[in-house]
N, C-alpha and C. Protein backbone atom coordinates (compact mmCIF):
# COMPACT_ATOMS: atom_id res chain seq x y z
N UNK A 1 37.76 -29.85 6.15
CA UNK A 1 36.36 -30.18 6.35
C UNK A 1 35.49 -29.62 5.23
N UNK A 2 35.97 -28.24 4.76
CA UNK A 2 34.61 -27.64 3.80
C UNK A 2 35.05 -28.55 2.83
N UNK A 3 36.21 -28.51 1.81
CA UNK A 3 36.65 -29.33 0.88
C UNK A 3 35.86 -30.89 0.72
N UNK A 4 36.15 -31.30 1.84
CA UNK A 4 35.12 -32.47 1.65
C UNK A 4 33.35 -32.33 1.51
N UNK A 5 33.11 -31.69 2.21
CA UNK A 5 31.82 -31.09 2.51
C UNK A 5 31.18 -30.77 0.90
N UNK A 6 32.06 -29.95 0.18
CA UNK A 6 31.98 -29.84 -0.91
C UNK A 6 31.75 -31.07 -2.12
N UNK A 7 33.00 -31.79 -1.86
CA UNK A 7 32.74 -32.83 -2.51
C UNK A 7 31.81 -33.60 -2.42
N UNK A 8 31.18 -34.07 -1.27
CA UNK A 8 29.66 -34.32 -0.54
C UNK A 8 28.43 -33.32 -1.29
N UNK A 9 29.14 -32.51 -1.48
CA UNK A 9 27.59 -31.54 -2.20
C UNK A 9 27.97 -31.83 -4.04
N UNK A 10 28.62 -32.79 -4.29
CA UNK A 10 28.63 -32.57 -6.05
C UNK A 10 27.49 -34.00 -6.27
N UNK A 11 27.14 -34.41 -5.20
CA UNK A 11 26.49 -35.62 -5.31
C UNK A 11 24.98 -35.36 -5.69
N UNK A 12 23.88 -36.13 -5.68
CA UNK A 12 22.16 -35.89 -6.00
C UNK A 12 21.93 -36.51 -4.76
N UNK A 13 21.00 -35.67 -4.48
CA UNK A 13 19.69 -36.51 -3.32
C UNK A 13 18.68 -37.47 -4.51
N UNK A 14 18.52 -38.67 -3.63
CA UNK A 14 17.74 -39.95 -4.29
C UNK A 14 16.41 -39.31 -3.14
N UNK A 15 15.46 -39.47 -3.83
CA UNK A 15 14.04 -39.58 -3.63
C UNK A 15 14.11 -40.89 -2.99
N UNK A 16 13.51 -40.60 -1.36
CA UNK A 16 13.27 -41.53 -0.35
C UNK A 16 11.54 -42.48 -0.38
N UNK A 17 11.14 -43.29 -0.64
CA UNK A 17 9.83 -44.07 -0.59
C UNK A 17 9.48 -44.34 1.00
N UNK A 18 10.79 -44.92 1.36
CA UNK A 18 10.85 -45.94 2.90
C UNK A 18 11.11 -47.04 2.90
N UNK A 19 11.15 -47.13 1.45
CA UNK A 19 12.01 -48.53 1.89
C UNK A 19 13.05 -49.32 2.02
N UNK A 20 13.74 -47.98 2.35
CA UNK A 20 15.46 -48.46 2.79
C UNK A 20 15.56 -47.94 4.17
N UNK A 21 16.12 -48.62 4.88
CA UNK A 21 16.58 -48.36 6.30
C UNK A 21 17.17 -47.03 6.23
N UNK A 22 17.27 -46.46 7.73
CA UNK A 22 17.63 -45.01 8.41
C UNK A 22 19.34 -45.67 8.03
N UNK A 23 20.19 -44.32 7.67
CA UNK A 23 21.67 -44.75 8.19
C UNK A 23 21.69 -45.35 9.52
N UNK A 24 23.07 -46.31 9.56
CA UNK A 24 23.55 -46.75 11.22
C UNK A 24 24.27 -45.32 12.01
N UNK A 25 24.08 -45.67 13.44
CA UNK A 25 25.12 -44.23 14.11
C UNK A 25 26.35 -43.94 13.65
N UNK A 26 27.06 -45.42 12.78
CA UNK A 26 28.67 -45.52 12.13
C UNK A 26 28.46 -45.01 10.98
N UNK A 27 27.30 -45.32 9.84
CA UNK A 27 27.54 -44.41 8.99
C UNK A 27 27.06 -42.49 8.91
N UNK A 28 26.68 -42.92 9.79
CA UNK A 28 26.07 -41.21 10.11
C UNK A 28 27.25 -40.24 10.62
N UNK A 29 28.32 -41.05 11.36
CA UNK A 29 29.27 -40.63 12.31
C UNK A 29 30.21 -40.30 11.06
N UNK A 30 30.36 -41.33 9.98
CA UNK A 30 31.37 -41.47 8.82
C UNK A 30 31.16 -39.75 8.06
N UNK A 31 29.57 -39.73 7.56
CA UNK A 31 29.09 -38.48 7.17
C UNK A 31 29.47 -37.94 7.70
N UNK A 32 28.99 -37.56 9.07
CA UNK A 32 29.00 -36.22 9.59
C UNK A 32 30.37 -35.33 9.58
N UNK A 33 31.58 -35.94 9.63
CA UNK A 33 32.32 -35.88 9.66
C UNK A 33 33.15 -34.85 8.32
N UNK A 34 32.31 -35.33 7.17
CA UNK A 34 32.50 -34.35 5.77
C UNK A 34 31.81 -32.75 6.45
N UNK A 35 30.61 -32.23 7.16
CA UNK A 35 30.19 -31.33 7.40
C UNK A 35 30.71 -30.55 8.57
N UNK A 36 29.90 -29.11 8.06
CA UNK A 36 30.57 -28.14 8.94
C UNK A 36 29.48 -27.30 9.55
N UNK A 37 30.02 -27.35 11.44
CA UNK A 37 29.28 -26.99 12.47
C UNK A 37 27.42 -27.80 11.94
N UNK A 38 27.35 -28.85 11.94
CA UNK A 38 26.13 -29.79 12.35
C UNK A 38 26.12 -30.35 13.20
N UNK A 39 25.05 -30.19 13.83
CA UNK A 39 24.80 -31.09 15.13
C UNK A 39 24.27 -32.41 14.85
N UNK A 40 24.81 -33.84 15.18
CA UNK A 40 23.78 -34.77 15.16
C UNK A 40 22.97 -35.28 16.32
N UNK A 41 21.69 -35.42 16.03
CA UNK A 41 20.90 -35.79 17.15
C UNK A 41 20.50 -37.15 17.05
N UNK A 42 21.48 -37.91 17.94
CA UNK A 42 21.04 -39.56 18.08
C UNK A 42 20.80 -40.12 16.94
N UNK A 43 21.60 -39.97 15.84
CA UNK A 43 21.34 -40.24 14.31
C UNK A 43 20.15 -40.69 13.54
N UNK A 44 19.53 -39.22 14.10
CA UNK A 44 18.35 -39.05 13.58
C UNK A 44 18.02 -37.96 12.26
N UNK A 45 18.50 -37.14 13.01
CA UNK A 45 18.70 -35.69 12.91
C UNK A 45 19.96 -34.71 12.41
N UNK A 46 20.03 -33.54 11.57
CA UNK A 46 21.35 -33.33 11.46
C UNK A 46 20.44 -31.89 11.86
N UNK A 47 21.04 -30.69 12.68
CA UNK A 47 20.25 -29.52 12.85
C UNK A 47 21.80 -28.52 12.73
N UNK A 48 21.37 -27.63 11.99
CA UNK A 48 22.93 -26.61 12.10
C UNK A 48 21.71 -25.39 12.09
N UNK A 49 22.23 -23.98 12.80
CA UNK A 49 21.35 -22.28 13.10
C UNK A 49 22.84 -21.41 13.03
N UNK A 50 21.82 -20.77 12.11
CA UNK A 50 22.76 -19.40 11.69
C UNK A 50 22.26 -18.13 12.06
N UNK A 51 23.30 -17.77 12.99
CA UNK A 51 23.41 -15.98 14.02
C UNK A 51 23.00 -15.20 12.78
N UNK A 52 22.41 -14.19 12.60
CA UNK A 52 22.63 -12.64 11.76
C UNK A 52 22.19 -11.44 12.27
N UNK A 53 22.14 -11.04 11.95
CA UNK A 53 22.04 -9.31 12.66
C UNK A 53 21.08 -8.72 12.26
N UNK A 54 20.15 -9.20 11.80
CA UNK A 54 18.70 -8.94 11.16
C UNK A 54 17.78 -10.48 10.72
N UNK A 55 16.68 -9.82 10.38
CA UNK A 55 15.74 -10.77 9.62
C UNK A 55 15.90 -10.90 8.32
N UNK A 56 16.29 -10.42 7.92
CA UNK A 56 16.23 -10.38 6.57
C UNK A 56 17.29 -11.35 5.75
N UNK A 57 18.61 -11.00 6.80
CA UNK A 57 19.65 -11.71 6.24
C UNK A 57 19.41 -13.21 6.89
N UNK A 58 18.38 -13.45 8.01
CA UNK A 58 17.77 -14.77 7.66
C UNK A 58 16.97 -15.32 6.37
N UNK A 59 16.41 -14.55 6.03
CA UNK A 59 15.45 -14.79 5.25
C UNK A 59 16.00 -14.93 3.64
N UNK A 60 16.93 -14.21 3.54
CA UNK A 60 18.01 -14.53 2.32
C UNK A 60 18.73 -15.69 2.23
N UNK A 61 19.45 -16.23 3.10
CA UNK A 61 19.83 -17.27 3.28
C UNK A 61 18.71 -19.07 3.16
N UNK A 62 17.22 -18.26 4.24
CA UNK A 62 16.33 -18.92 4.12
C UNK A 62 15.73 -19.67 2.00
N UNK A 63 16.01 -18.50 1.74
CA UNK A 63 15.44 -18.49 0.23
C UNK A 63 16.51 -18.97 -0.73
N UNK A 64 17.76 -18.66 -0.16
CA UNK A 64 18.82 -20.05 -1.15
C UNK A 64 18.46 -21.58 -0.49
N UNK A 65 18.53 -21.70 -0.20
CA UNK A 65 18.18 -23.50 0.37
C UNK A 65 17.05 -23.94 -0.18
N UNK A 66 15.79 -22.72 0.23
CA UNK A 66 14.77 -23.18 -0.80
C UNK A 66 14.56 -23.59 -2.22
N UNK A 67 15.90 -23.01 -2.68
CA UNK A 67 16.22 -23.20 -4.51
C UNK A 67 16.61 -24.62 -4.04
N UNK A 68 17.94 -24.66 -3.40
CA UNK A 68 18.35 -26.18 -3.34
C UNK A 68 17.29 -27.32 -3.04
N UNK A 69 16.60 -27.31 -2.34
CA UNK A 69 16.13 -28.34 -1.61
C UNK A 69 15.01 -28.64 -2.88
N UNK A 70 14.71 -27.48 -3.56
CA UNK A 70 13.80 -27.54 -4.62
C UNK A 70 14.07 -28.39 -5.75
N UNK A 71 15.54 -28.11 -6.01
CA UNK A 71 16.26 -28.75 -7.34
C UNK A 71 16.37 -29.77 -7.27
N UNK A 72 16.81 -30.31 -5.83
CA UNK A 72 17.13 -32.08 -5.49
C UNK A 72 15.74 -32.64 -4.60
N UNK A 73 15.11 -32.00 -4.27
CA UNK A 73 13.25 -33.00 -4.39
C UNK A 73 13.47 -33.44 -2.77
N UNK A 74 14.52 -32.54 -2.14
CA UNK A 74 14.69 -32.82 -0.63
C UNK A 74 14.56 -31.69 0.27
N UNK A 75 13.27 -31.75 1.44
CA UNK A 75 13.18 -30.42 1.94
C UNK A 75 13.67 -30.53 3.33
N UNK A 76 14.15 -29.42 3.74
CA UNK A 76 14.38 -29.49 5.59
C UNK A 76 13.36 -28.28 5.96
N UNK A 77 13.43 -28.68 7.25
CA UNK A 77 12.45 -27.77 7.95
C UNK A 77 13.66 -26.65 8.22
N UNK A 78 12.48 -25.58 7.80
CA UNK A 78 13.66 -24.11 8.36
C UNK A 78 12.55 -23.36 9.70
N UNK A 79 12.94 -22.73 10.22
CA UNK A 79 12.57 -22.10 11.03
C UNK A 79 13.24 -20.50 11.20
N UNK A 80 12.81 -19.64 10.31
CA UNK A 80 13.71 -18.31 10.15
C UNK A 80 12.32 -17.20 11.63
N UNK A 81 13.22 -16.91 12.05
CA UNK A 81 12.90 -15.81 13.23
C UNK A 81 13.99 -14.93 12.95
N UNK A 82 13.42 -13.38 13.84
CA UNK A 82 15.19 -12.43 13.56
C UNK A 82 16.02 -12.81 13.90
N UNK A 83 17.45 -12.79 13.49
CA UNK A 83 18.49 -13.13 13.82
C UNK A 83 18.76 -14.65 13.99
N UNK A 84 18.24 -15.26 13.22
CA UNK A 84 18.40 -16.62 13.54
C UNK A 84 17.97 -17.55 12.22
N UNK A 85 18.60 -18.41 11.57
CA UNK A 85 17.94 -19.66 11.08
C UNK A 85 18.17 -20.86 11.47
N UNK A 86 17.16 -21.78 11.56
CA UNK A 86 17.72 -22.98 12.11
C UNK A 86 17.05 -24.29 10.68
N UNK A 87 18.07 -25.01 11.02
CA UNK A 87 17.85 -25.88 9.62
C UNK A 87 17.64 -27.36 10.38
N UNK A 88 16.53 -28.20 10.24
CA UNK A 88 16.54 -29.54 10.71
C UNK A 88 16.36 -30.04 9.64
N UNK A 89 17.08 -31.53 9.16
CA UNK A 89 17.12 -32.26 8.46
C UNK A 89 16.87 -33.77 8.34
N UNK A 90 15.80 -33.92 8.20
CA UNK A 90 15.68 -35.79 8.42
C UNK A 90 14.97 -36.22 7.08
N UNK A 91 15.07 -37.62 6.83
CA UNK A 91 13.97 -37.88 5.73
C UNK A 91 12.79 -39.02 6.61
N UNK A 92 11.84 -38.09 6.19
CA UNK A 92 10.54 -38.43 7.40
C UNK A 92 9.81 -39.65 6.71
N UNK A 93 10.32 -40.52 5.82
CA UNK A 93 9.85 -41.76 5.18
C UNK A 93 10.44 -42.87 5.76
N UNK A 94 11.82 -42.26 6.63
CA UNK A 94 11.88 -43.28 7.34
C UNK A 94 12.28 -42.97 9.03
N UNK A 95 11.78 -41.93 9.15
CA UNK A 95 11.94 -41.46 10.52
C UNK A 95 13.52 -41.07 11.16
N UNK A 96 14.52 -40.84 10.30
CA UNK A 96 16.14 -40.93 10.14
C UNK A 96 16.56 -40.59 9.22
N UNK A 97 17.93 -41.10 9.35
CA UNK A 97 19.10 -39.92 8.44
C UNK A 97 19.02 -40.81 7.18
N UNK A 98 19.17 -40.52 5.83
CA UNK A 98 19.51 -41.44 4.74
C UNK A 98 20.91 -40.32 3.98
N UNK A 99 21.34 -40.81 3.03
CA UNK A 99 22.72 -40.08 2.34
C UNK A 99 22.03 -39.43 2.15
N UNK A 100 21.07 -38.72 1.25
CA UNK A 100 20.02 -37.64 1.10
C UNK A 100 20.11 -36.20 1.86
N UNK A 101 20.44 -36.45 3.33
CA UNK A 101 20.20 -35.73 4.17
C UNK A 101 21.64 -34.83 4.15
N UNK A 102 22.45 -36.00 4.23
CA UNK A 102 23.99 -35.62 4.35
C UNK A 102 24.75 -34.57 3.01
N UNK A 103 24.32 -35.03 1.96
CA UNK A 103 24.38 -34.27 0.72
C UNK A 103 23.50 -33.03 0.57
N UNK A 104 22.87 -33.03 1.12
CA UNK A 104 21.62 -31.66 1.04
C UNK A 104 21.98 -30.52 2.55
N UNK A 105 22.79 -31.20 3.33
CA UNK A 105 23.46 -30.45 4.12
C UNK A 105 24.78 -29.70 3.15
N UNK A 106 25.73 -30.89 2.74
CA UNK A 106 26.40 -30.31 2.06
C UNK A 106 27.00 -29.22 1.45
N UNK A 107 25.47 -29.36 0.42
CA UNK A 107 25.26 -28.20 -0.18
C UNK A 107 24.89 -27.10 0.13
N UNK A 108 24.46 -27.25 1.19
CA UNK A 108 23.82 -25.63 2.13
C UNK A 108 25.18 -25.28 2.66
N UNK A 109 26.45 -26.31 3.62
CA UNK A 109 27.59 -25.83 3.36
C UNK A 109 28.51 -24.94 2.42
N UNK A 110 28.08 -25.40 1.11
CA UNK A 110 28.77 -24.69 0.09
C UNK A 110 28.04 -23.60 -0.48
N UNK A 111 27.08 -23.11 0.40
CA UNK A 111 26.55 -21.90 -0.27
C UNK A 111 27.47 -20.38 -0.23
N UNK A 112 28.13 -19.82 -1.05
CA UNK A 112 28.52 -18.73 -1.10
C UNK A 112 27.83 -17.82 0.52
């Protein structure tokens, strides 16, 4: 699963306008399948939360993604509280999942 996941993260997020359709539940199902521990929500949504034992080591984690999401022009909502991050991922141009989403998970997969 990471191996692929990986390979999924050597890809670019494309800058979403809206005017391409949301993935189908089959290709979302196809994705999801490269990633590790994501939840999909009604293939809308991809949400994965990470346990830690402090705030801080949320907040570290919080601040690598922020590089990523920065580099490829794709943001998710984080939500860092103690002991906890939670990552939701959609592209809100079209209210759903696009490859964008799936690759920018990816790469938060392959973070050291």
């Amino acid at each position: 699963m990471v191996e692929n996941s990986c390979a999924l993260a050597k890809r670019k997020c494309v800058p979403c306008s809206g005017d391409v359709p949301p993935l189908s539940l089959d290709q979302c199902r196809k994705l999801h399948g490269e990633l590790k521990n994501w939840e999909l929500v009604e293939a809308k949504r991809l949400v994965k939360s990470y346990k830690f034992k402090d705030f801080q080591s949320a907040m570290d984690l919080a601040n690598k993604i922020a590089v990523i999401a920065e580099e490829e022009g794709h943001h998710p909502d984080l939500l860092v509280r103690w002991g906890e991050l939670r990552i939701d991922l959609w592209t809100h141009a079209v209210n759903g999942l696009t490859e964008s989403d799936f690759i920018l998970a990816a790469k938060i997969d392959c973070l050291p």
